[in-house]
PDB file of N, CA and C in Angstrom:
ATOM      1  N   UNK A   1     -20.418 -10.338  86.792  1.00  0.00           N
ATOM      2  CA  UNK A   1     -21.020  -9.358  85.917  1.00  0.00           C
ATOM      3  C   UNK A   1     -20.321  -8.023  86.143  1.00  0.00           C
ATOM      4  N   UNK A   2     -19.790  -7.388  85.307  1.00  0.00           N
ATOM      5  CA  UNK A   2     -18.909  -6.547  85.490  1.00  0.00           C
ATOM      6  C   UNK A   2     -20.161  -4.946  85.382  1.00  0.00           C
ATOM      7  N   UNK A   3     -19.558  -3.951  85.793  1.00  0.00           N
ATOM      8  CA  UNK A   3     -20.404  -2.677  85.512  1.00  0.00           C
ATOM      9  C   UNK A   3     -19.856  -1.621  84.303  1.00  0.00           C
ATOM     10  N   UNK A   4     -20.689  -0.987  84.069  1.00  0.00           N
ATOM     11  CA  UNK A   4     -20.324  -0.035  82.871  1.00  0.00           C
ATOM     12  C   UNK A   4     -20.598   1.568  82.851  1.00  0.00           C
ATOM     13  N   UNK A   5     -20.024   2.404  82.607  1.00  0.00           N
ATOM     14  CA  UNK A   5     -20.289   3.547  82.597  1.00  0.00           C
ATOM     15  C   UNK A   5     -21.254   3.870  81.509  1.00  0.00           C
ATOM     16  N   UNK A   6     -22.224   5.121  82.484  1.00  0.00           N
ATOM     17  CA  UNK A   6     -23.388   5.432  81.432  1.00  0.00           C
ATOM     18  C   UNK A   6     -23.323   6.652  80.814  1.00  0.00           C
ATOM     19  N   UNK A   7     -24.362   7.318  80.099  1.00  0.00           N
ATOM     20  CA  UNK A   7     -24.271   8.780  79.777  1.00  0.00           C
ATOM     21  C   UNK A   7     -24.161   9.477  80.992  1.00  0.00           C
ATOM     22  N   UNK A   8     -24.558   9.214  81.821  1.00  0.00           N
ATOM     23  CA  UNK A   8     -24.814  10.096  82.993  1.00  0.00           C
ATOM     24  C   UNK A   8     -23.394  10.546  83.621  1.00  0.00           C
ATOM     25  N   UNK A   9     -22.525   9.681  83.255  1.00  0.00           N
ATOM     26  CA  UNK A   9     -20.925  10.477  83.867  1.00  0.00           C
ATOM     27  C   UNK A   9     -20.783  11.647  83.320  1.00  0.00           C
ATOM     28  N   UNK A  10     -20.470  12.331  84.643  1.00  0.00           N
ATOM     29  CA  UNK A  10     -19.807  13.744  84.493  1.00  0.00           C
ATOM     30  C   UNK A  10     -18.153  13.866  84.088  1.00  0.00           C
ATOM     31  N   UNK A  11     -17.453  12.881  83.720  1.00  0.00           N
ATOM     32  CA  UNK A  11     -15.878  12.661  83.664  1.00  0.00           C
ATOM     33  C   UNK A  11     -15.046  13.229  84.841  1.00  0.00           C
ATOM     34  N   UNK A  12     -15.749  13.123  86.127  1.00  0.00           N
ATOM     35  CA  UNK A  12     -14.931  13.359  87.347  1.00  0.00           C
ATOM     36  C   UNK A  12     -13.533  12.528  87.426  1.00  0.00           C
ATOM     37  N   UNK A  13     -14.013  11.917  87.130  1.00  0.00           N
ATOM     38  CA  UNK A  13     -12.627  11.137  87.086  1.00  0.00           C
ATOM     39  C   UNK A  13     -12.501  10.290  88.506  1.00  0.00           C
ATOM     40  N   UNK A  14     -13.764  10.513  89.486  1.00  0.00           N
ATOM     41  CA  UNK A  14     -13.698   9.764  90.752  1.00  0.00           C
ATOM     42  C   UNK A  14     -13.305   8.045  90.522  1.00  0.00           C
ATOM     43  N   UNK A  15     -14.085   7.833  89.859  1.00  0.00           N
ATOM     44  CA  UNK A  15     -14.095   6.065  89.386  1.00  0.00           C
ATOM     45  C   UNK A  15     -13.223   5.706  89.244  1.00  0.00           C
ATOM     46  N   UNK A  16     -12.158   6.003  88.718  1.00  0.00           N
ATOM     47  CA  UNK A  16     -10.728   6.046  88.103  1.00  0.00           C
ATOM     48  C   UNK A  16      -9.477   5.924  89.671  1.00  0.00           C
ATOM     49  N   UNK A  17     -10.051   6.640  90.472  1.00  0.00           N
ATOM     50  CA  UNK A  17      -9.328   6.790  91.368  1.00  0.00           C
ATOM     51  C   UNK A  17      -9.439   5.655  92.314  1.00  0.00           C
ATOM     52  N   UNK A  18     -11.062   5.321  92.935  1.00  0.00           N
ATOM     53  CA  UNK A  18     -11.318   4.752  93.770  1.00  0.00           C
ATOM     54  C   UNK A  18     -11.342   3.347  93.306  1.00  0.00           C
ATOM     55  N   UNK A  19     -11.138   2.916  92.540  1.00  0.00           N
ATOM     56  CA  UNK A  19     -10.809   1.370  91.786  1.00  0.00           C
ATOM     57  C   UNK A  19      -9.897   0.718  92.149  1.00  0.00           C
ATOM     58  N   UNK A  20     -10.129   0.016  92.666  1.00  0.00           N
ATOM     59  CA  UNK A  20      -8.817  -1.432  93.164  1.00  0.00           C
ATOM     60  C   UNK A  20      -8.211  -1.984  92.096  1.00  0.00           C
ATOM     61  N   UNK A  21      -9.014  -2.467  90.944  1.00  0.00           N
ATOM     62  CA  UNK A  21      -8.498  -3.021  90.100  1.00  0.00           C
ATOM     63  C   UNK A  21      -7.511  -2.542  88.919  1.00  0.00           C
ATOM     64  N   UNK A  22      -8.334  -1.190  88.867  1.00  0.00           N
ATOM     65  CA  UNK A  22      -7.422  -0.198  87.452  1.00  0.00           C
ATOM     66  C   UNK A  22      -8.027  -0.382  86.582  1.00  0.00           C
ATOM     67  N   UNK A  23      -9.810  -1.179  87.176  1.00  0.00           N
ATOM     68  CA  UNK A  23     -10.622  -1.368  85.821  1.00  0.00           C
ATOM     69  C   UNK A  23     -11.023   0.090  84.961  1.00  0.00           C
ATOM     70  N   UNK A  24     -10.765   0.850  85.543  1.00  0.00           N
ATOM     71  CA  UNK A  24     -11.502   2.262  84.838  1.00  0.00           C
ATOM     72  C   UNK A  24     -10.494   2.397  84.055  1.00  0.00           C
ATOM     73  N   UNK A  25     -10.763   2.935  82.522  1.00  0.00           N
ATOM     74  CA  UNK A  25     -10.156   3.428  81.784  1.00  0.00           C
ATOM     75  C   UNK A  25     -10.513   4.944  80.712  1.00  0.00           C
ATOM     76  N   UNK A  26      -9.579   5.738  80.361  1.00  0.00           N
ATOM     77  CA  UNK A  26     -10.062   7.073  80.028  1.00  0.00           C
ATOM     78  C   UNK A  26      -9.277   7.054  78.864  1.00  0.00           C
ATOM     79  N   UNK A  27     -10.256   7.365  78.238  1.00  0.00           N
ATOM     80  CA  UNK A  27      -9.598   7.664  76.454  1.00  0.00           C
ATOM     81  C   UNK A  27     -10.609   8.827  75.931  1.00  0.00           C
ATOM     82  N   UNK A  28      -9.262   9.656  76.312  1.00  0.00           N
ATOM     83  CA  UNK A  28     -10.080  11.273  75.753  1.00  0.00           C
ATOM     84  C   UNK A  28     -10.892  11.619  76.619  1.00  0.00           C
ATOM     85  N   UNK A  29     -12.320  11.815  76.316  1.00  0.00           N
ATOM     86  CA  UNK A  29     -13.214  12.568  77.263  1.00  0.00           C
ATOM     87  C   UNK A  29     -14.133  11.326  77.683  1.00  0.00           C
ATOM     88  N   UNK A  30     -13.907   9.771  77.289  1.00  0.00           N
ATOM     89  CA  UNK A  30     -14.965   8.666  77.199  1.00  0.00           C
ATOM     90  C   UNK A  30     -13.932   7.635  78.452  1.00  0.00           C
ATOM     91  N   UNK A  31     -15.324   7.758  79.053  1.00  0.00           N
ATOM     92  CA  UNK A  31     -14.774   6.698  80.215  1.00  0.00           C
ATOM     93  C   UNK A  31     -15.716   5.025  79.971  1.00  0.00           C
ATOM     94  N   UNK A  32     -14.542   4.061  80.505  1.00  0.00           N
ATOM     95  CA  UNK A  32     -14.983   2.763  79.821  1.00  0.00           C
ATOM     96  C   UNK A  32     -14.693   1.887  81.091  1.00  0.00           C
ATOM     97  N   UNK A  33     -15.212   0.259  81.614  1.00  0.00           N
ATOM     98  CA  UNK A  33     -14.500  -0.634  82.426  1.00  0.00           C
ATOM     99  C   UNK A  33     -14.015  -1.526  81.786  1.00  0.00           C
ATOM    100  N   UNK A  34     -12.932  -2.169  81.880  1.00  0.00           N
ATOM    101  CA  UNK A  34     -12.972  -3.341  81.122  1.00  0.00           C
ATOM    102  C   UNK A  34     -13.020  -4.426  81.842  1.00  0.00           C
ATOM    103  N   UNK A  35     -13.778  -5.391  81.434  1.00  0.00           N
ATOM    104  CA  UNK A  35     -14.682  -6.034  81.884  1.00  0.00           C
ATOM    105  C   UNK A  35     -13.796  -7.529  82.439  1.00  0.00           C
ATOM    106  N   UNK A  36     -12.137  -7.523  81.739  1.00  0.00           N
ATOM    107  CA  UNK A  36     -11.633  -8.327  82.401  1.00  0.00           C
ATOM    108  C   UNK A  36     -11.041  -8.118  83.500  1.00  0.00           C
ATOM    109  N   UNK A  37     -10.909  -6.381  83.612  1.00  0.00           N
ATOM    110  CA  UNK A  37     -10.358  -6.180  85.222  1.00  0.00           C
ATOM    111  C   UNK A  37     -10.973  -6.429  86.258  1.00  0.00           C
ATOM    112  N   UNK A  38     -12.601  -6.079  86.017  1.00  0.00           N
ATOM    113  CA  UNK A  38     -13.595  -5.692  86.786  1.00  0.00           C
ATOM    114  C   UNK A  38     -13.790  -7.026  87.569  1.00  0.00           C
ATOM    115  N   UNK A  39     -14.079  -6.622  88.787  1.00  0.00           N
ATOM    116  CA  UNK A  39     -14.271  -8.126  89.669  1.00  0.00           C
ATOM    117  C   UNK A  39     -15.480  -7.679  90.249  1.00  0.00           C
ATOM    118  N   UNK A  40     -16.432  -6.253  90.608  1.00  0.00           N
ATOM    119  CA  UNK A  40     -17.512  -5.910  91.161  1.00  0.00           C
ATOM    120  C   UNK A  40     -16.743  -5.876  92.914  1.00  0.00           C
ATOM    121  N   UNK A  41     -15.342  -5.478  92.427  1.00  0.00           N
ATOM    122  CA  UNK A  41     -14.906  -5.161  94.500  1.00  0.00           C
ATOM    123  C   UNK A  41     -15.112  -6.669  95.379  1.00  0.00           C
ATOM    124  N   UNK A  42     -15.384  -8.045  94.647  1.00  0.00           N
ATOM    125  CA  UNK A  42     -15.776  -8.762  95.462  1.00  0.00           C
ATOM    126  C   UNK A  42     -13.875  -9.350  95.815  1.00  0.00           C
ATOM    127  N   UNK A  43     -13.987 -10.203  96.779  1.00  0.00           N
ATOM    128  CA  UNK A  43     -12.759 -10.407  97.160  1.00  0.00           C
ATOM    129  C   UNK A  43     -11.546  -9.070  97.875  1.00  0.00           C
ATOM    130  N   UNK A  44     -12.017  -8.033  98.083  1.00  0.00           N
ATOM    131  CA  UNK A  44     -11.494  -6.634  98.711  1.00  0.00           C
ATOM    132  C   UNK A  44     -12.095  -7.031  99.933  1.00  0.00           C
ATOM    133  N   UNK A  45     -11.826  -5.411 100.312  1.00  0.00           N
ATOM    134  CA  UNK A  45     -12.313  -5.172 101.537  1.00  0.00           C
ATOM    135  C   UNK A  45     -13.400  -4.528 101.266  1.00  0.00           C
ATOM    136  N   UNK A  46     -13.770  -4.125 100.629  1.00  0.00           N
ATOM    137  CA  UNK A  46     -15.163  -3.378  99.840  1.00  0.00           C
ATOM    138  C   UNK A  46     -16.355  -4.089  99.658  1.00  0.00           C
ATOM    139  N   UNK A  47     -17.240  -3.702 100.334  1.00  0.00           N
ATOM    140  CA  UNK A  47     -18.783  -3.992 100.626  1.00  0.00           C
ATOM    141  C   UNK A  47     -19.245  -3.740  99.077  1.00  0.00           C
ATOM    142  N   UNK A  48     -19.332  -3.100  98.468  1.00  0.00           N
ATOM    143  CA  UNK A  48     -20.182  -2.765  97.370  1.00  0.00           C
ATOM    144  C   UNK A  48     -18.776  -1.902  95.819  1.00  0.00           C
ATOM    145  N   UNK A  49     -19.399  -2.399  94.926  1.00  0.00           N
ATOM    146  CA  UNK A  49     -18.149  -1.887  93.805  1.00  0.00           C
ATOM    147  C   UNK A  49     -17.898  -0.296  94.007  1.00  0.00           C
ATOM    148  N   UNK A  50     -16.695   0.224  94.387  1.00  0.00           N
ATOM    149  CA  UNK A  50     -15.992   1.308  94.465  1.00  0.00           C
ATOM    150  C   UNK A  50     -16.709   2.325  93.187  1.00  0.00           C
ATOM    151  N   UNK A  51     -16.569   1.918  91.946  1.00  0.00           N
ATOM    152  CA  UNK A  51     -17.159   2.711  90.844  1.00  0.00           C
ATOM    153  C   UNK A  51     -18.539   3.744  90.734  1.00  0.00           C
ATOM    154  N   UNK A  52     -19.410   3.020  91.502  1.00  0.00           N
ATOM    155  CA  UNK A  52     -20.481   2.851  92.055  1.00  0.00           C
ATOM    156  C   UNK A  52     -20.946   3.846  93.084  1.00  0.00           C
ATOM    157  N   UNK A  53     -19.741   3.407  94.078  1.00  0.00           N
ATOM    158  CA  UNK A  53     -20.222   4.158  95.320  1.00  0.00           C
ATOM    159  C   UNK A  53     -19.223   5.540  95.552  1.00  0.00           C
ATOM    160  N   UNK A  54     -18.481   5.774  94.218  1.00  0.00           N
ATOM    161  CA  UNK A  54     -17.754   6.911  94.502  1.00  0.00           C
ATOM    162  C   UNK A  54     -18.316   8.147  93.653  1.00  0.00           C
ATOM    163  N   UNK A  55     -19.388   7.522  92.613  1.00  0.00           N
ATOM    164  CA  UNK A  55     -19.925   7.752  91.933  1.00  0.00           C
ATOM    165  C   UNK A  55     -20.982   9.086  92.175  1.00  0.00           C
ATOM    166  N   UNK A  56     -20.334  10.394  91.857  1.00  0.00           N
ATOM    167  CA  UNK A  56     -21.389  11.774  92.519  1.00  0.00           C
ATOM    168  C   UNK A  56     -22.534  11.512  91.853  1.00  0.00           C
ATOM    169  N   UNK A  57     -22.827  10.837  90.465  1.00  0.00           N
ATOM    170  CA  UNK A  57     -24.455  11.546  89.907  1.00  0.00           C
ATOM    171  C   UNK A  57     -25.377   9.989  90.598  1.00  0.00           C
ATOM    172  N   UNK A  58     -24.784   8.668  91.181  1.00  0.00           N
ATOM    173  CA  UNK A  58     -25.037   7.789  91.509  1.00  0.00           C
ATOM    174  C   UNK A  58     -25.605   7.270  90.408  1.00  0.00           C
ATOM    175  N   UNK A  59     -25.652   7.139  89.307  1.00  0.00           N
ATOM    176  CA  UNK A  59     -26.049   6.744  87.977  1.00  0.00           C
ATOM    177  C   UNK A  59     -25.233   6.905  86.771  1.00  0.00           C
ATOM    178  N   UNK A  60     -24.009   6.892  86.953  1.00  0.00           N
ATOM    179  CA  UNK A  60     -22.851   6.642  86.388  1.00  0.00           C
ATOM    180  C   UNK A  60     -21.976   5.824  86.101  1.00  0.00           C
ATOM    181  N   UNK A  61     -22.273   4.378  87.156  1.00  0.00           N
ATOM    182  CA  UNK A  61     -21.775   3.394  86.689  1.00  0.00           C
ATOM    183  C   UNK A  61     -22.852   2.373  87.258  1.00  0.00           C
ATOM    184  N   UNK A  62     -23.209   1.664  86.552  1.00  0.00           N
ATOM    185  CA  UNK A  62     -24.501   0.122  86.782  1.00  0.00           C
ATOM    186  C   UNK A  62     -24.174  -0.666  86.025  1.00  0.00           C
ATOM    187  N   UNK A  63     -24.664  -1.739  86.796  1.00  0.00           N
ATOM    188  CA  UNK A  63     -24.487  -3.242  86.316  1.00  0.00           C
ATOM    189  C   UNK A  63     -24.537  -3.275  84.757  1.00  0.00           C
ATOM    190  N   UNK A  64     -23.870  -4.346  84.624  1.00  0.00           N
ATOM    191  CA  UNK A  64     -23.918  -4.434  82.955  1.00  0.00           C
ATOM    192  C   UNK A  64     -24.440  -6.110  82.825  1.00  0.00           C
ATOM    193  N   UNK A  65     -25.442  -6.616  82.096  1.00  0.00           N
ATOM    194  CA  UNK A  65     -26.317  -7.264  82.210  1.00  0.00           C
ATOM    195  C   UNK A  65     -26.131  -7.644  80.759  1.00  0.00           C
ATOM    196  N   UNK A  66     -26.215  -8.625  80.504  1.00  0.00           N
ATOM    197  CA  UNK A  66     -26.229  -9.720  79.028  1.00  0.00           C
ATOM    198  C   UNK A  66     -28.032  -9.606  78.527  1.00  0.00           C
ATOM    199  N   UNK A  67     -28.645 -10.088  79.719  1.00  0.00           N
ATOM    200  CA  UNK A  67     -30.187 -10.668  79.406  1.00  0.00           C
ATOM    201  C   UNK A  67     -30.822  -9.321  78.796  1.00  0.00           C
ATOM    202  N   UNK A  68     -31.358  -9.507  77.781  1.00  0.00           N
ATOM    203  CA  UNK A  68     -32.337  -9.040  77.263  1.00  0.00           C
ATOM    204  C   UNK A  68     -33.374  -8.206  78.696  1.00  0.00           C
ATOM    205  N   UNK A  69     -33.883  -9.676  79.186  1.00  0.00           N
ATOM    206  CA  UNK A  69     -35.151  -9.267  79.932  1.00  0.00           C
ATOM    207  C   UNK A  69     -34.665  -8.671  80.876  1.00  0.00           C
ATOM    208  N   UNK A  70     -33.655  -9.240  81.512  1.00  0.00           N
ATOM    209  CA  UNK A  70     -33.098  -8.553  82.954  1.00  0.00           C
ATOM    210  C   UNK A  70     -32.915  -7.069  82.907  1.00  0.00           C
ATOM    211  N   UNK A  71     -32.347  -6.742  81.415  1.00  0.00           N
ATOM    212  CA  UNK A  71     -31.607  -5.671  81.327  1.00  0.00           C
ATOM    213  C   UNK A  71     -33.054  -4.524  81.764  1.00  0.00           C
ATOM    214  N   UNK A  72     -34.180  -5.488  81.014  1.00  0.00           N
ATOM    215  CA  UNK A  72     -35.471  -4.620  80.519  1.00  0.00           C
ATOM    216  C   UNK A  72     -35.894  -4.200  81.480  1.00  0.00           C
ATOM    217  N   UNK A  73     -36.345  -5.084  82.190  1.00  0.00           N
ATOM    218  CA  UNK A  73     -36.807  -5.312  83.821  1.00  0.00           C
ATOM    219  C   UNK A  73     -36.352  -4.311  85.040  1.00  0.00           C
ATOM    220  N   UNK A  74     -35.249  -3.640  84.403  1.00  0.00           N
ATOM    221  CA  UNK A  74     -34.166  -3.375  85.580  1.00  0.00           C
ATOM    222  C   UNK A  74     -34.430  -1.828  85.287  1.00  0.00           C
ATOM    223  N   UNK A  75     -34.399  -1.395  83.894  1.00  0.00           N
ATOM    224  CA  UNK A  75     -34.503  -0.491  83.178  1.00  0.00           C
ATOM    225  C   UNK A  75     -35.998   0.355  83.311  1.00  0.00           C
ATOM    226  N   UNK A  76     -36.700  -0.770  83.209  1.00  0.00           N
ATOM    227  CA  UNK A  76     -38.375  -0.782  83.856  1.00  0.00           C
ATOM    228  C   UNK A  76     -38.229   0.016  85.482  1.00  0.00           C
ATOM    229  N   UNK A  77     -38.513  -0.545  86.456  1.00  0.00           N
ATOM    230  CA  UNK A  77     -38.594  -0.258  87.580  1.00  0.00           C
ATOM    231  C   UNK A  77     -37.595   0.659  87.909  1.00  0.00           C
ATOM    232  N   UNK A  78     -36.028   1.073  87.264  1.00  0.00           N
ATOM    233  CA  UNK A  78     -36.024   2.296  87.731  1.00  0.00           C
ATOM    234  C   UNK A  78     -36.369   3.795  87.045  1.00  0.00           C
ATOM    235  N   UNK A  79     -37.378   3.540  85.852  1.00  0.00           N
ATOM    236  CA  UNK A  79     -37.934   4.231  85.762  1.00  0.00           C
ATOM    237  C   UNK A  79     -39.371   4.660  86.949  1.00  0.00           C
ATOM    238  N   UNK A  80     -39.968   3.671  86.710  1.00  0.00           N
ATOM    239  CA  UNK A  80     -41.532   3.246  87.389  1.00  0.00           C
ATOM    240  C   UNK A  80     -41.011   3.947  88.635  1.00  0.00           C
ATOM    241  N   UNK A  81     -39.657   3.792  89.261  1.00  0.00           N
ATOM    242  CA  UNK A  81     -39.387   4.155  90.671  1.00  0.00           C
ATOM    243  C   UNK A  81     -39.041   5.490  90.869  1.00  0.00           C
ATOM    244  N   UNK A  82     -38.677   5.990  89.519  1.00  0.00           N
ATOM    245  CA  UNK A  82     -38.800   7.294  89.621  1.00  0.00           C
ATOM    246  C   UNK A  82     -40.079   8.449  89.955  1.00  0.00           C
ATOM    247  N   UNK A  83     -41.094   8.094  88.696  1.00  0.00           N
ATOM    248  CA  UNK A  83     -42.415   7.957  88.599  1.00  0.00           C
ATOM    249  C   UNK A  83     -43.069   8.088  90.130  1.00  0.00           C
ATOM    250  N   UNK A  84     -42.876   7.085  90.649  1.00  0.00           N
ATOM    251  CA  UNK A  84     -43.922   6.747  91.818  1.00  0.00           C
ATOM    252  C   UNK A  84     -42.882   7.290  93.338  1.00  0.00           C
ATOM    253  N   UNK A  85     -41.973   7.204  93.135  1.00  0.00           N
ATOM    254  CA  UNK A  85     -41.295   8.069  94.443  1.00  0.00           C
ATOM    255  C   UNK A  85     -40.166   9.067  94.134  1.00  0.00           C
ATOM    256  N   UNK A  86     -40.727  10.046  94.866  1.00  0.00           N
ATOM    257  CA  UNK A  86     -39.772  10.954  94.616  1.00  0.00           C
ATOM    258  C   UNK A  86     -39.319  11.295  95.836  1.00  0.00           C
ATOM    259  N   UNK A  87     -37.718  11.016  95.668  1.00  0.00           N
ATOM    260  CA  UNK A  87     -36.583  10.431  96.643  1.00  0.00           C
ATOM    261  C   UNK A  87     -35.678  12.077  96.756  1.00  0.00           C
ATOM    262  N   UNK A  88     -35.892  12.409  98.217  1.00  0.00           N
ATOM    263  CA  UNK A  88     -35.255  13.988  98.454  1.00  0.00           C
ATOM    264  C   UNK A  88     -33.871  13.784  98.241  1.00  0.00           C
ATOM    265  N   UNK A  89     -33.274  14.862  97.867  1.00  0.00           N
ATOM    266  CA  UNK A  89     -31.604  14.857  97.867  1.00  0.00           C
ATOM    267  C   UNK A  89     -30.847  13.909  98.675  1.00  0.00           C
ATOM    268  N   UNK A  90     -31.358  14.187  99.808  1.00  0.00           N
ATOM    269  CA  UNK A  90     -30.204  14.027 100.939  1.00  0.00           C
ATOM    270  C   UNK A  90     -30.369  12.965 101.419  1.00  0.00           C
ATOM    271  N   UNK A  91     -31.351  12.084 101.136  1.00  0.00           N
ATOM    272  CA  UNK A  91     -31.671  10.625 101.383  1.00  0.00           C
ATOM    273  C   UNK A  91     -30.908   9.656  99.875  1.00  0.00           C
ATOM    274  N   UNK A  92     -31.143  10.302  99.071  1.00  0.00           N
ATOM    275  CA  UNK A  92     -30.183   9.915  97.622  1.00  0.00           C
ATOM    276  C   UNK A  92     -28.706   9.865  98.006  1.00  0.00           C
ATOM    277  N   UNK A  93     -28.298  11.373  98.616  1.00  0.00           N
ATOM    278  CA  UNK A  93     -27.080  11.891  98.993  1.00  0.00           C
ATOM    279  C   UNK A  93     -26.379  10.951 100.022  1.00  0.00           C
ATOM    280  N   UNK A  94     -27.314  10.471 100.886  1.00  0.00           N
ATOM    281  CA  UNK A  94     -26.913   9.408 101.910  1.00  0.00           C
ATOM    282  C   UNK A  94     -26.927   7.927 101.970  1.00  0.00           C
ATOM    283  N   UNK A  95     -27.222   7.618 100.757  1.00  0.00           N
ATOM    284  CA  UNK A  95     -27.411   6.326 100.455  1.00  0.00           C
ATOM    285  C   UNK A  95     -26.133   6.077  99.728  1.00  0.00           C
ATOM    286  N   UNK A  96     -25.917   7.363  98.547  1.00  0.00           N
ATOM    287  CA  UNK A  96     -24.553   7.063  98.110  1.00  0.00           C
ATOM    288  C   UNK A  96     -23.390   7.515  98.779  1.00  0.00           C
ATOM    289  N   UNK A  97     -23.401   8.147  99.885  1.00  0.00           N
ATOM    290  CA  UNK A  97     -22.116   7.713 100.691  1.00  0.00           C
ATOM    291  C   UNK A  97     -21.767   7.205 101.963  1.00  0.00           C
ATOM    292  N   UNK A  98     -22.945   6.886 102.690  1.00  0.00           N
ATOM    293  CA  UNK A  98     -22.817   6.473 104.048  1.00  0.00           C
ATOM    294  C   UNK A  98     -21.982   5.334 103.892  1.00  0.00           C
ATOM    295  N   UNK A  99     -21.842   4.070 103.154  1.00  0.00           N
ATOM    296  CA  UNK A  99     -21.101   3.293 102.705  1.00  0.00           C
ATOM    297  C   UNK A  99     -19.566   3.274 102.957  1.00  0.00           C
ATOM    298  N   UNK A 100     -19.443   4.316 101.998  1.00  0.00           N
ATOM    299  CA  UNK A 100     -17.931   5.526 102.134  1.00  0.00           C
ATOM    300  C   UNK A 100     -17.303   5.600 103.097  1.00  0.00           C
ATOM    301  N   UNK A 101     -18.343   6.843 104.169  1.00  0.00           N
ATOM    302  CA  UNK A 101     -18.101   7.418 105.028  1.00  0.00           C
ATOM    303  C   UNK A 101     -18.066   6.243 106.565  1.00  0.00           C
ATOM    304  N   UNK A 102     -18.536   5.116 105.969  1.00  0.00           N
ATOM    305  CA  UNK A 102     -18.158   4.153 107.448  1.00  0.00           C
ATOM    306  C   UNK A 102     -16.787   3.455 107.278  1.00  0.00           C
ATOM    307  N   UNK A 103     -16.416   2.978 105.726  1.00  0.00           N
ATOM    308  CA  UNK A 103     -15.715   2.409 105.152  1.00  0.00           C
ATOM    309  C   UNK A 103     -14.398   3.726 105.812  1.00  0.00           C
ATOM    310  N   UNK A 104     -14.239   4.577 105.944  1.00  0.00           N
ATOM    311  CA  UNK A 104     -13.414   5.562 105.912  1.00  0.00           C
ATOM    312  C   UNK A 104     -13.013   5.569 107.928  1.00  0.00           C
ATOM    313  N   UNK A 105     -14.456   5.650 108.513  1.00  0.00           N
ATOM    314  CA  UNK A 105     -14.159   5.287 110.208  1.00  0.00           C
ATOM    315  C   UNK A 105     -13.435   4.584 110.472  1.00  0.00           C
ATOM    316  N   UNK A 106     -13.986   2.872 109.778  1.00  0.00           N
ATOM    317  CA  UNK A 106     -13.645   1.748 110.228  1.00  0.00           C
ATOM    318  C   UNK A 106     -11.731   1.677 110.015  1.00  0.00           C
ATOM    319  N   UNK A 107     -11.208   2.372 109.012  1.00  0.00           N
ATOM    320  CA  UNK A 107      -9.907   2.505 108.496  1.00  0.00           C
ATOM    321  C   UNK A 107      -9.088   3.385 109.710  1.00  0.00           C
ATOM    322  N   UNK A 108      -9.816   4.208 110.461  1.00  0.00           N
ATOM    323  CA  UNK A 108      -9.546   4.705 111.346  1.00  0.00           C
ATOM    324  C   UNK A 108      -9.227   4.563 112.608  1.00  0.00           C
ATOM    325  N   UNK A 109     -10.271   3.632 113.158  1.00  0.00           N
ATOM    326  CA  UNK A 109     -10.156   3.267 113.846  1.00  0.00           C
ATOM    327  C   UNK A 109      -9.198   1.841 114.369  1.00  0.00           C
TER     328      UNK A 109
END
């Protein structure tokens, strides 16, 4: 299942960079994946899709989903999850890069 860019991109252009595949593509000011590059980082060295986790608004690139219901479902609860918890910056902030930032040690070391 490949992922897709949402309204929520800021056109950083991060996604573009941090991609193994070269799935990101930019035409004009509209950023797109194509869906035959896209592998979701599996087979890398990458724990979780690069697009994703390089991703500053963390809601800039998500799964892209066929099902109707799944899509609904998914769409559902992270609303509802908004709603019912409200998640401080820096726990948001650290979820989307601790990932990164170990991925970056481990290269180091």
């Amino acid at each position: 299942m490949a992922y897709k860019i949402t309204s929520q991109c800021i056109s950083c252009n991060l996604c573009e960079s941090v991609c193994p595949t070269g799935a990101i593509k930019v035409e004009g000011s509209r950023h797109w994946i194509d869906s035959e590059l896209c592998t979701d980082c599996v087979g890398t060295i990458h724990t979780v899709p690069q697009c994703k986790a390089g991703c500053p608004t963390c809601d800039g690139c998500v799964k892209e989903t066929n099902d109707y219901w799944e899509s609904w479902f998914a769409k559902y609860n992270r609303v509802v999850g908004k709603l019912t918890k409200k998640q401080d910056y820096w726990e948001r902030w650290f979820d989307c890069y601790s990932q990164k930032f170990m991925q970056s040690k481990k290269q180091q070391c």
